[in-house]
PDB file of N, CA and C in Angstrom:
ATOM      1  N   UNK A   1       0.855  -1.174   0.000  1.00  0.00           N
ATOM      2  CA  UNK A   1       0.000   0.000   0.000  1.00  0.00           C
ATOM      3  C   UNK A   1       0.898   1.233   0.000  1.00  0.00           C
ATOM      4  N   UNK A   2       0.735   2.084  -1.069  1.00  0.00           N
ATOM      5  CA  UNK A   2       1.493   3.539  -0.801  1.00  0.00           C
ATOM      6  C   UNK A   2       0.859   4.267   0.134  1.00  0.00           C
ATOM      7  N   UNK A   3       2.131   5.203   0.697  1.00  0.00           N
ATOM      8  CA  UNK A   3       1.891   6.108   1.242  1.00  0.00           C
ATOM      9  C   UNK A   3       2.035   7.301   0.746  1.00  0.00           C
ATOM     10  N   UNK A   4       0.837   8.453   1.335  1.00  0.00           N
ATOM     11  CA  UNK A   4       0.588   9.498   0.365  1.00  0.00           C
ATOM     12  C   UNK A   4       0.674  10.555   1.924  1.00  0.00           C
ATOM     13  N   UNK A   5       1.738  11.664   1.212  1.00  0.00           N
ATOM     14  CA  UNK A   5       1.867  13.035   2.715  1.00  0.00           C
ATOM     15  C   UNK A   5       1.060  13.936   2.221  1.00  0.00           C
ATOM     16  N   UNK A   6      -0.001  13.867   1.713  1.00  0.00           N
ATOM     17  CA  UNK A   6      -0.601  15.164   1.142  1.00  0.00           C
ATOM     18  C   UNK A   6      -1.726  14.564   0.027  1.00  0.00           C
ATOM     19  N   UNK A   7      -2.698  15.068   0.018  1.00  0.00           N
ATOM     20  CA  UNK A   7      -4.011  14.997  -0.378  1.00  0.00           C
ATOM     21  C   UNK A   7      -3.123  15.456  -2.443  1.00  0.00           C
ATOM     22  N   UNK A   8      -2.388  16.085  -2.521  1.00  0.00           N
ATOM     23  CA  UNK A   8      -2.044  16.803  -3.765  1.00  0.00           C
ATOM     24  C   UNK A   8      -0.909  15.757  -4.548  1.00  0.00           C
ATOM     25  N   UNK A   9      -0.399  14.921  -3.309  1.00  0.00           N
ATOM     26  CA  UNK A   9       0.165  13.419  -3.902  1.00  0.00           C
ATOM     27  C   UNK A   9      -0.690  12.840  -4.431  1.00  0.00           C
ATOM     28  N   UNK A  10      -1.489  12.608  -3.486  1.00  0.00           N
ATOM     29  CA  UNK A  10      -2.838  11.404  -3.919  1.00  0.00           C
ATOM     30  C   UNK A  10      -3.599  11.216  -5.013  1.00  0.00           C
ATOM     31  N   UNK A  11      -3.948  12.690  -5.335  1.00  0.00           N
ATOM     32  CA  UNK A  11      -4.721  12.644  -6.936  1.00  0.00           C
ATOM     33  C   UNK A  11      -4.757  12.582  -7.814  1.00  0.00           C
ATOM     34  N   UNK A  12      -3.244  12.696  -8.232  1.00  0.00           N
ATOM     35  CA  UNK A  12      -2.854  12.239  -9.275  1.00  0.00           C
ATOM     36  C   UNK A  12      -3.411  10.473  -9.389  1.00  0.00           C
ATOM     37  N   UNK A  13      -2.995   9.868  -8.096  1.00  0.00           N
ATOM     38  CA  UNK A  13      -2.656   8.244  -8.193  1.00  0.00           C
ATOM     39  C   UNK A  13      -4.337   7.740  -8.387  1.00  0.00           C
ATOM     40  N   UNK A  14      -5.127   8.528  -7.593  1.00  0.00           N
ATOM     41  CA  UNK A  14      -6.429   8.644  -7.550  1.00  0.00           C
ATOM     42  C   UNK A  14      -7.052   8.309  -9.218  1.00  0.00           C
ATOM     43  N   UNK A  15      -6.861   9.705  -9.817  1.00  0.00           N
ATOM     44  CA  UNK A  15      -7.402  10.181 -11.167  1.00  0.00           C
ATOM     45  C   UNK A  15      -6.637   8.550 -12.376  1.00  0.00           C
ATOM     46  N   UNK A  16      -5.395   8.241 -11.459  1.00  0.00           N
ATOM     47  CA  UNK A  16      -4.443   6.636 -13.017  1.00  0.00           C
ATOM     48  C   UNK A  16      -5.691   5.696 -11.973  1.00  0.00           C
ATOM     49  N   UNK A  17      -6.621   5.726 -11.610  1.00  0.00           N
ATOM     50  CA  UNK A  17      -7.238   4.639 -11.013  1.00  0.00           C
ATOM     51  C   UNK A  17      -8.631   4.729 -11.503  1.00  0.00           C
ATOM     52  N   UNK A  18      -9.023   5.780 -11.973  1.00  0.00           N
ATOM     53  CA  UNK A  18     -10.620   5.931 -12.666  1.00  0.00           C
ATOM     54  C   UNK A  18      -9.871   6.256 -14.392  1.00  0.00           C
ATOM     55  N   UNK A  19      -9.063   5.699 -14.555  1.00  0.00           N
ATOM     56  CA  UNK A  19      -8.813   5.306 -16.130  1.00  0.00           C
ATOM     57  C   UNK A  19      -9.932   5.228 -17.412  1.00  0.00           C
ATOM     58  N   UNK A  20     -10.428   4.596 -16.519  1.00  0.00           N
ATOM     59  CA  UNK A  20     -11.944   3.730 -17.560  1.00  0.00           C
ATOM     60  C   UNK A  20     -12.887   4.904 -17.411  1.00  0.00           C
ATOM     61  N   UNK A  21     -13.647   5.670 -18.875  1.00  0.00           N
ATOM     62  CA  UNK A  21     -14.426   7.066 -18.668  1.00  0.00           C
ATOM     63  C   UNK A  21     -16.103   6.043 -18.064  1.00  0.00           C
ATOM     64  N   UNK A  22     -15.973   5.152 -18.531  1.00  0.00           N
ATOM     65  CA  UNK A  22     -17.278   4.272 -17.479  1.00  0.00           C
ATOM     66  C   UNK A  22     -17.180   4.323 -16.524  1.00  0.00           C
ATOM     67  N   UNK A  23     -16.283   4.452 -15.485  1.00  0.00           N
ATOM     68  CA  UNK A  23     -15.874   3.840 -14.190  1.00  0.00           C
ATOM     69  C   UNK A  23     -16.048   5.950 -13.595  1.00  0.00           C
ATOM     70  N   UNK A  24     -15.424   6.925 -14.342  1.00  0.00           N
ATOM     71  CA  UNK A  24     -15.615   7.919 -14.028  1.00  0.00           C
ATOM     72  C   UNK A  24     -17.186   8.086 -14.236  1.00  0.00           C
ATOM     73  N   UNK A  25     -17.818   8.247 -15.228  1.00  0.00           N
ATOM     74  CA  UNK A  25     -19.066   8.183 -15.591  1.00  0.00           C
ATOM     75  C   UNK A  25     -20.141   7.774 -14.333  1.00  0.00           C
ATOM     76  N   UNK A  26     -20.166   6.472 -13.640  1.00  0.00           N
ATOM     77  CA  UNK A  26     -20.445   6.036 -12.342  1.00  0.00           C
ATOM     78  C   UNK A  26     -20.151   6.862 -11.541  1.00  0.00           C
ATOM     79  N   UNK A  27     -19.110   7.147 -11.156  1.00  0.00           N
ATOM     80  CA  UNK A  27     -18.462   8.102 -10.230  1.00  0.00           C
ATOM     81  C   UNK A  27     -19.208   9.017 -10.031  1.00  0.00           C
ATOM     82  N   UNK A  28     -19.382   9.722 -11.174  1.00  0.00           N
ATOM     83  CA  UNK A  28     -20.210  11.611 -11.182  1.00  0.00           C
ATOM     84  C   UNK A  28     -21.254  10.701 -10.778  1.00  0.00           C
ATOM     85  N   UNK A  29     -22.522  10.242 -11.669  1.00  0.00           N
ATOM     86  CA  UNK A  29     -23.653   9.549 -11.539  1.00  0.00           C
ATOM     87  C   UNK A  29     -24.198  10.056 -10.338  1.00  0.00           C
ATOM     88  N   UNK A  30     -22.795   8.677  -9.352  1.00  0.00           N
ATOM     89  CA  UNK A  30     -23.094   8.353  -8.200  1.00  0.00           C
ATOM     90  C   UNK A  30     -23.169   9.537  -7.082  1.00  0.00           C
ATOM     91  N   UNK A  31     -22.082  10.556  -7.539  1.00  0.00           N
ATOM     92  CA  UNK A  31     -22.127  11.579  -6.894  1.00  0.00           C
ATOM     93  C   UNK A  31     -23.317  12.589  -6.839  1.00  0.00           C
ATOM     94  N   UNK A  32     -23.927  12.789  -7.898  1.00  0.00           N
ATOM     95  CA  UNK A  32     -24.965  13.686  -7.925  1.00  0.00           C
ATOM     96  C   UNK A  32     -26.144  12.774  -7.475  1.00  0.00           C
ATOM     97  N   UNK A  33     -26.563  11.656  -7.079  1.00  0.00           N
ATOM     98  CA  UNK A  33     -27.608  10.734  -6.748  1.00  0.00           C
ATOM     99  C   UNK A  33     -27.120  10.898  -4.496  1.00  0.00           C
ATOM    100  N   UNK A  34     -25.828  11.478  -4.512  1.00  0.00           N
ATOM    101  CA  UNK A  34     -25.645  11.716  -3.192  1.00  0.00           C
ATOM    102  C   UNK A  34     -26.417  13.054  -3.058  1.00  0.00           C
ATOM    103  N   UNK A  35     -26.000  14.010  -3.793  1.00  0.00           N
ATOM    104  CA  UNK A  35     -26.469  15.058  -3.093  1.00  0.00           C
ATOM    105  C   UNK A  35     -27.866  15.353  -3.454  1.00  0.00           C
ATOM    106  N   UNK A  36     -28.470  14.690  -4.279  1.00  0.00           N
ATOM    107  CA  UNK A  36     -30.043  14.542  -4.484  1.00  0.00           C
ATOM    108  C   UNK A  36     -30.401  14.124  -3.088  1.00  0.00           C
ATOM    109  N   UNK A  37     -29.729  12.762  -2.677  1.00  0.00           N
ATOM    110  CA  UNK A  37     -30.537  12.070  -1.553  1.00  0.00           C
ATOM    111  C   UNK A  37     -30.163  12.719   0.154  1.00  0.00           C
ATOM    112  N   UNK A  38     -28.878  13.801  -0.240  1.00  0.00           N
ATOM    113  CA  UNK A  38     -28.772  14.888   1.216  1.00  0.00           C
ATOM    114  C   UNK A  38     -29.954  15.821   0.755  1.00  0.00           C
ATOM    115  N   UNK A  39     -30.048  16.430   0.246  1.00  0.00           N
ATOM    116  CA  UNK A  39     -31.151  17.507  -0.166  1.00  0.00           C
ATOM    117  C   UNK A  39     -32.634  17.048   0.078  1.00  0.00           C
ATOM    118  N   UNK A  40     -33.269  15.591  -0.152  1.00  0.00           N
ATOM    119  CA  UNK A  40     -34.108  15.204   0.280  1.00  0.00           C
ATOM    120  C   UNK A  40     -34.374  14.693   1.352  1.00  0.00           C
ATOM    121  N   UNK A  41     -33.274  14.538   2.233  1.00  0.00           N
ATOM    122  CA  UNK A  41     -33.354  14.519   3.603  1.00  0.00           C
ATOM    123  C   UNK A  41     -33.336  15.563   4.468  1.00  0.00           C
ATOM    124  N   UNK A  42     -32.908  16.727   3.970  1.00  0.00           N
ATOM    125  CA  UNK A  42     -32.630  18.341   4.715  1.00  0.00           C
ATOM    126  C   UNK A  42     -34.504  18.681   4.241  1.00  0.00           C
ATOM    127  N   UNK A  43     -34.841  17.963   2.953  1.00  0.00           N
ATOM    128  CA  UNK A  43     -36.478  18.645   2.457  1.00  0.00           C
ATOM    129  C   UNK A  43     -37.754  17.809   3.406  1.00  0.00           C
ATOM    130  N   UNK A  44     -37.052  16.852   3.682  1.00  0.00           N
ATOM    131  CA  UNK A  44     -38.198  15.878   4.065  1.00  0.00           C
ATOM    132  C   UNK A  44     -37.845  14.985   5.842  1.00  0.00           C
ATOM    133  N   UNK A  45     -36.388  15.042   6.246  1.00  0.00           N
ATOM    134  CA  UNK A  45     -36.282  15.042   7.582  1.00  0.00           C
ATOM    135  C   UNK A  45     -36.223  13.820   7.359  1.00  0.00           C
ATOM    136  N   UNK A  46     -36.861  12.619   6.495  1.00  0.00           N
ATOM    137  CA  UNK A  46     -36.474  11.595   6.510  1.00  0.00           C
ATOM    138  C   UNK A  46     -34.749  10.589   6.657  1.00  0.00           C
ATOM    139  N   UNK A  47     -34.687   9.993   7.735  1.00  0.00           N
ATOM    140  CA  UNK A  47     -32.954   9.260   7.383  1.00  0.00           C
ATOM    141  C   UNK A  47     -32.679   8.413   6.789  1.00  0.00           C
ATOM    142  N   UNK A  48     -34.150   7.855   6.027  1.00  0.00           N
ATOM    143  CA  UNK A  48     -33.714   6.851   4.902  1.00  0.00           C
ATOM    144  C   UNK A  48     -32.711   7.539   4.107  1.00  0.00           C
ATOM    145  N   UNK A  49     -32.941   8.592   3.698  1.00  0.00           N
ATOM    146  CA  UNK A  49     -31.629   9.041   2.529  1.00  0.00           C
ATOM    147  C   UNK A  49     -30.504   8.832   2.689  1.00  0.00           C
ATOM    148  N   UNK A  50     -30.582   8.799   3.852  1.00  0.00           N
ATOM    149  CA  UNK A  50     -28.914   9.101   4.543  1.00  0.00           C
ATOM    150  C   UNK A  50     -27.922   7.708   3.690  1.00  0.00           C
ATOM    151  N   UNK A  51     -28.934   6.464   3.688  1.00  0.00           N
ATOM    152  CA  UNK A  51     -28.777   4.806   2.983  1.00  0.00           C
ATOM    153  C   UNK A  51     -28.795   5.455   1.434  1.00  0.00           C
ATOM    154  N   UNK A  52     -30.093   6.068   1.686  1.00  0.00           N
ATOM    155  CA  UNK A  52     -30.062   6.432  -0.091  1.00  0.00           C
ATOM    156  C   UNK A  52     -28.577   7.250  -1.003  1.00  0.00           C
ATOM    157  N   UNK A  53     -28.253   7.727  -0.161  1.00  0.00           N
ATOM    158  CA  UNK A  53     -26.571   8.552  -0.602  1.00  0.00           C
ATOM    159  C   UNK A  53     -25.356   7.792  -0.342  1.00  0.00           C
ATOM    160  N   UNK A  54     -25.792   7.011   0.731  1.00  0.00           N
ATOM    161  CA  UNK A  54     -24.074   5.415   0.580  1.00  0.00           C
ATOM    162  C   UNK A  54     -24.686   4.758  -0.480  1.00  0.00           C
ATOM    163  N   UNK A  55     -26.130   4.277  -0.852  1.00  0.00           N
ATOM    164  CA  UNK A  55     -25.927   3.301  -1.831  1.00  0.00           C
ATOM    165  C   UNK A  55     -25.309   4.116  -3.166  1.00  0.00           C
ATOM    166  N   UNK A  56     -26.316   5.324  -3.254  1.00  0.00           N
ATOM    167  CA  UNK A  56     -25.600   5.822  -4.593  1.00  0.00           C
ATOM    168  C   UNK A  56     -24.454   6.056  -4.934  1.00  0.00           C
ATOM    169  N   UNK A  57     -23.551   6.930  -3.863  1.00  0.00           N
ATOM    170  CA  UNK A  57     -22.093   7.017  -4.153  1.00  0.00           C
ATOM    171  C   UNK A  57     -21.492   6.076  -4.047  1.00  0.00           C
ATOM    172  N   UNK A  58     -21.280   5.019  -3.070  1.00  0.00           N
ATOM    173  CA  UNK A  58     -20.411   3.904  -3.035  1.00  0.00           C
ATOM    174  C   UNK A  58     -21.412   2.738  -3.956  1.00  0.00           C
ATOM    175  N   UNK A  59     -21.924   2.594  -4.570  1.00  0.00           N
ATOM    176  CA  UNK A  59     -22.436   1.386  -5.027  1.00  0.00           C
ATOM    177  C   UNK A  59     -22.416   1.586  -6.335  1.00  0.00           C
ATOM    178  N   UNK A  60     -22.446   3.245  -7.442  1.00  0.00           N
ATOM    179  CA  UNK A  60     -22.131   3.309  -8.127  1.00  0.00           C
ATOM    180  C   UNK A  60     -20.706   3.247  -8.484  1.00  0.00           C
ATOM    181  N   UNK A  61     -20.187   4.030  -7.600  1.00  0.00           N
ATOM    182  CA  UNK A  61     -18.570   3.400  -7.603  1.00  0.00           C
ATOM    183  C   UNK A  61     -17.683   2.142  -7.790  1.00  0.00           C
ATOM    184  N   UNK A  62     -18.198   1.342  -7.277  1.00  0.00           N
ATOM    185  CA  UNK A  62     -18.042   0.146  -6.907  1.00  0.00           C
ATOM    186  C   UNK A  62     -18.402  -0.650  -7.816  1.00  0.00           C
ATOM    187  N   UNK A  63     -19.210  -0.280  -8.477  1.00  0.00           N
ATOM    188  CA  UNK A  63     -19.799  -0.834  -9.653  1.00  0.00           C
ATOM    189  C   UNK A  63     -18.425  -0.706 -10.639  1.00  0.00           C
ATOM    190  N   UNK A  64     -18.140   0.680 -11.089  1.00  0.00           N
ATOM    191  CA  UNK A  64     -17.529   0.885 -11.853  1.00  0.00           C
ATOM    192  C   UNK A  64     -16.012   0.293 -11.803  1.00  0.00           C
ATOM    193  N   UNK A  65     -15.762   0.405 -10.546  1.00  0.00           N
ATOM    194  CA  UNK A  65     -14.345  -0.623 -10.293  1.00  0.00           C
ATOM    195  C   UNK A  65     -14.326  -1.453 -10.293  1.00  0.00           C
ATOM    196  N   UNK A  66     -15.266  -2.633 -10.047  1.00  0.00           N
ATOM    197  CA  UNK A  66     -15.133  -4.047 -10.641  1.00  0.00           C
ATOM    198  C   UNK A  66     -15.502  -4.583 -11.510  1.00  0.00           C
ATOM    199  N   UNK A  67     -16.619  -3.499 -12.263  1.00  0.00           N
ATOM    200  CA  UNK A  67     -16.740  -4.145 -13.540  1.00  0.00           C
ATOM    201  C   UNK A  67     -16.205  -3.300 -15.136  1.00  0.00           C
ATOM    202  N   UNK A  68     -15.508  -2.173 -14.321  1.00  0.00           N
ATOM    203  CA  UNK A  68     -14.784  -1.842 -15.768  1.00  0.00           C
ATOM    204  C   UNK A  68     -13.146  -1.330 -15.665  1.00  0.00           C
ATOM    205  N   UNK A  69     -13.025  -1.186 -14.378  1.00  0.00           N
ATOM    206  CA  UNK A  69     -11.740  -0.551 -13.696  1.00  0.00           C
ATOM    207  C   UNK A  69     -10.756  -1.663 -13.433  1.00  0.00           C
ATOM    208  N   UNK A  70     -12.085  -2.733 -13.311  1.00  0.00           N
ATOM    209  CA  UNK A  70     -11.194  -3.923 -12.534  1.00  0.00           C
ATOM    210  C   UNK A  70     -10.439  -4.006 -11.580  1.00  0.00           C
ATOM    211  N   UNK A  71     -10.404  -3.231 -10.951  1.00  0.00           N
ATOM    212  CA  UNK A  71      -9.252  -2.963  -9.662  1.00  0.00           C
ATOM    213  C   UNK A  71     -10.220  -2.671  -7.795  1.00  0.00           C
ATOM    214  N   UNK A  72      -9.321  -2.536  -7.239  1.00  0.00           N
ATOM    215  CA  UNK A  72      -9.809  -2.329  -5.859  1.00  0.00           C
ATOM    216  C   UNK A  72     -10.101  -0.863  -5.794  1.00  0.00           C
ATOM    217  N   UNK A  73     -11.546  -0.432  -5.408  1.00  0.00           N
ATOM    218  CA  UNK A  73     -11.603   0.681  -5.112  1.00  0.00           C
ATOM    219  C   UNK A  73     -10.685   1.836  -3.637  1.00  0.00           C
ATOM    220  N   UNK A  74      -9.989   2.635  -4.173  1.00  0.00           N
ATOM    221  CA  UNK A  74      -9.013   3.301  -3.177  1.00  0.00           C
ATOM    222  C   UNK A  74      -9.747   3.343  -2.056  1.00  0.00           C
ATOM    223  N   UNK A  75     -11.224   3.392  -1.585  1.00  0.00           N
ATOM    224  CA  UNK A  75     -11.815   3.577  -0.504  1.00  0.00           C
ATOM    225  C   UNK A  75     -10.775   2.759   0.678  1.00  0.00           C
ATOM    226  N   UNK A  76     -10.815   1.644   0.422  1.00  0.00           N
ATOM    227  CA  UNK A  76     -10.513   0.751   1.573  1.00  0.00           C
ATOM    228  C   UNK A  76      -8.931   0.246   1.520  1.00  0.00           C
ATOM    229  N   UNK A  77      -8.125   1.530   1.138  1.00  0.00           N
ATOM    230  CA  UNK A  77      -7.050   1.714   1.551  1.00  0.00           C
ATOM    231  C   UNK A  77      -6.727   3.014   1.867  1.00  0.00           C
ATOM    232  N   UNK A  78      -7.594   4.283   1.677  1.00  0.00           N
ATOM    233  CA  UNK A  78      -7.020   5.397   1.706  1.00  0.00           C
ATOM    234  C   UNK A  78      -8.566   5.907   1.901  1.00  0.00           C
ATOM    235  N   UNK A  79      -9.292   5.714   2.906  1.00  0.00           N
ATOM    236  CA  UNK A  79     -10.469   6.147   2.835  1.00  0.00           C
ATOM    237  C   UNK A  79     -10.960   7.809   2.814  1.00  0.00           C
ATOM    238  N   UNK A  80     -10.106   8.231   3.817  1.00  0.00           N
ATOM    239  CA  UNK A  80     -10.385   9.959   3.971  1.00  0.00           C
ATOM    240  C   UNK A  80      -9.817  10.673   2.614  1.00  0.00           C
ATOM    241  N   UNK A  81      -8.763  10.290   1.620  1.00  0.00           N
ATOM    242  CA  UNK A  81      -8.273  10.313   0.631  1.00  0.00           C
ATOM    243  C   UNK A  81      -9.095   9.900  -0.801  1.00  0.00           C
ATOM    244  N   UNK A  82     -10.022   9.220  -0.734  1.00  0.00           N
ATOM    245  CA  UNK A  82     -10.208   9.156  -1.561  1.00  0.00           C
ATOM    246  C   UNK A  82     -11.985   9.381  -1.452  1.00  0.00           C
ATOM    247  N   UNK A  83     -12.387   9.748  -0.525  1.00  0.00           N
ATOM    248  CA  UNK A  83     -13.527  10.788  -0.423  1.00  0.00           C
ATOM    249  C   UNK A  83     -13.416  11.751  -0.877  1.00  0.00           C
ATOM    250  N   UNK A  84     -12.260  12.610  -0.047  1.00  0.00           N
ATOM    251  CA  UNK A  84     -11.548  13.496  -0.831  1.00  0.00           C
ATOM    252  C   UNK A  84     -12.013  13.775  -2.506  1.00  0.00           C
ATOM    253  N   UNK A  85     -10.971  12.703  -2.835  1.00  0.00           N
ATOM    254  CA  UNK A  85     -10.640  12.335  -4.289  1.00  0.00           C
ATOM    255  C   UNK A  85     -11.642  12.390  -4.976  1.00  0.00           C
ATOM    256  N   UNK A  86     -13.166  11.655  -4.559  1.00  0.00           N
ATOM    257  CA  UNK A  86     -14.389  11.866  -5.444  1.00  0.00           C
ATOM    258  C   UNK A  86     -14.753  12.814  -5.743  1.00  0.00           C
ATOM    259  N   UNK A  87     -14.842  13.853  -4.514  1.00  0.00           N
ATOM    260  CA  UNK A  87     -15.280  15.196  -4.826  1.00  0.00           C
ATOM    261  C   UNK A  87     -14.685  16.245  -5.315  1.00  0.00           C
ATOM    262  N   UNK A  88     -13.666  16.002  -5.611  1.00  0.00           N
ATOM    263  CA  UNK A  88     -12.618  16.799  -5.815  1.00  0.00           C
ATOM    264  C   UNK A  88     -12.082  16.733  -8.072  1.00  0.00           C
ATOM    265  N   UNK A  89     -12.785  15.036  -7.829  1.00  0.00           N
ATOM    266  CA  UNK A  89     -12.965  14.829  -9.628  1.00  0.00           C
ATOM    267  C   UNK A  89     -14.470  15.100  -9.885  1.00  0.00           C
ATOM    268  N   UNK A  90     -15.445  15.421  -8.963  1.00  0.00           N
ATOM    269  CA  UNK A  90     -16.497  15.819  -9.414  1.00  0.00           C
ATOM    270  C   UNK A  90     -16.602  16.973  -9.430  1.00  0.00           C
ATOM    271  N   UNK A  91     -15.964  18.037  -9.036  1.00  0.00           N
ATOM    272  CA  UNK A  91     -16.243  18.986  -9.447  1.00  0.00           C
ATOM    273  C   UNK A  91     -14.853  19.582 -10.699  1.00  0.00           C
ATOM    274  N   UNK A  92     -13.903  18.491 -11.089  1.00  0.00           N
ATOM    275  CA  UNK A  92     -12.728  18.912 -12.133  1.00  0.00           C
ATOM    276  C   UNK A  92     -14.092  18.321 -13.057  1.00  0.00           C
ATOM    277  N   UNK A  93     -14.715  17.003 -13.048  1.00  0.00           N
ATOM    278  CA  UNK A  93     -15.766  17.084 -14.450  1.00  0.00           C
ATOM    279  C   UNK A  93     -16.588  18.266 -14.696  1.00  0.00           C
ATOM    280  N   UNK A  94     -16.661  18.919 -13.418  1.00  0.00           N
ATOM    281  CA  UNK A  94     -17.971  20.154 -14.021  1.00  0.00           C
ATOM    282  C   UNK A  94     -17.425  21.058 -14.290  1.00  0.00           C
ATOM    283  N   UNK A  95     -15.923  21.098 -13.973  1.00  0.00           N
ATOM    284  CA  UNK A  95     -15.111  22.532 -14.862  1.00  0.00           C
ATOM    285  C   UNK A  95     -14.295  22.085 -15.800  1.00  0.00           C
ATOM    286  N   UNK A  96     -14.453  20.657 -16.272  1.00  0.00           N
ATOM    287  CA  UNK A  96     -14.296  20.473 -17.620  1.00  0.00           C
ATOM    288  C   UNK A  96     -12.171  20.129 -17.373  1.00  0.00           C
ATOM    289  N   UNK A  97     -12.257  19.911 -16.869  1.00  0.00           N
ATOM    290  CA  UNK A  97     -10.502  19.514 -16.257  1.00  0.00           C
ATOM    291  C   UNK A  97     -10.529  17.990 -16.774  1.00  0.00           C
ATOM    292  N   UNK A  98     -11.538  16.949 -15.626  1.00  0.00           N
ATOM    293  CA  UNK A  98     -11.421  15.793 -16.098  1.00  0.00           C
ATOM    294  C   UNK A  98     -12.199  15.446 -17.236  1.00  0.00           C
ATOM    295  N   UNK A  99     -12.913  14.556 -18.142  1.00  0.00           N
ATOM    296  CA  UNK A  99     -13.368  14.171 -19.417  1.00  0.00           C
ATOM    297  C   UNK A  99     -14.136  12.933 -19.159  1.00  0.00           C
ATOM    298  N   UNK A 100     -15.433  12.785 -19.251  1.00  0.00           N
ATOM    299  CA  UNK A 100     -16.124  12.097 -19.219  1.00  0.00           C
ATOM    300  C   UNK A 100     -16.819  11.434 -21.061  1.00  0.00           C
ATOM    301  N   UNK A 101     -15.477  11.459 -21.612  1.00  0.00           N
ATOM    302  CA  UNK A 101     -15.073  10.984 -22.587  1.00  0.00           C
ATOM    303  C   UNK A 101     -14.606  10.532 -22.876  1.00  0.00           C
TER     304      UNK A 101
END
């Protein structure tokens, strides 16, 4: 397992790990199906969402790493890092940095 001193190491290693634009593709997906399901819990008080935003972000994810990434998702080696890392390529897709192409 590498070790990473800085969040600005990491993303690079992060970004050679969502290779596959499917596996990124999931990623965003999954990300915007999170903050749908925080927003409907801040609208409606309900804590089902709270399930509804792990399944979407981590299950779309997860998806995408084993069935097109093929690899181990960084979560469960670098967890605070690669939370990080999601949000941090979800918002480089919406300023057009990363390529969902």
């Amino acid at each position: 397992m590498a070790a990473f001193a800085s969040f600005r190491e990491f993303y690079p290693y992060y970004l050679g790990e969502h290779a596959d634009v499917r596996c990124r593709r999931l990623h965003f997906a999954g990300s915007w199906l999170v903050l749908v399901a925080l927003a409907m819990l801040v609208a409606t008080g309900n804590a089902w969402w709270i399930l509804g935003a792990l399944v979407g972000g981590y299950g779309f994810a997860w998806v995408g790493h084993f069935v097109f990434e093929k690899n181990r998702p960084a979560t469960f080696r670098h967890p605070l890092y690669s939370f990080m890392g999601d949000w941090a390529m979800f918002v480089d897709i919406l300023r057009g940095r990363v390529s969902l192409r």
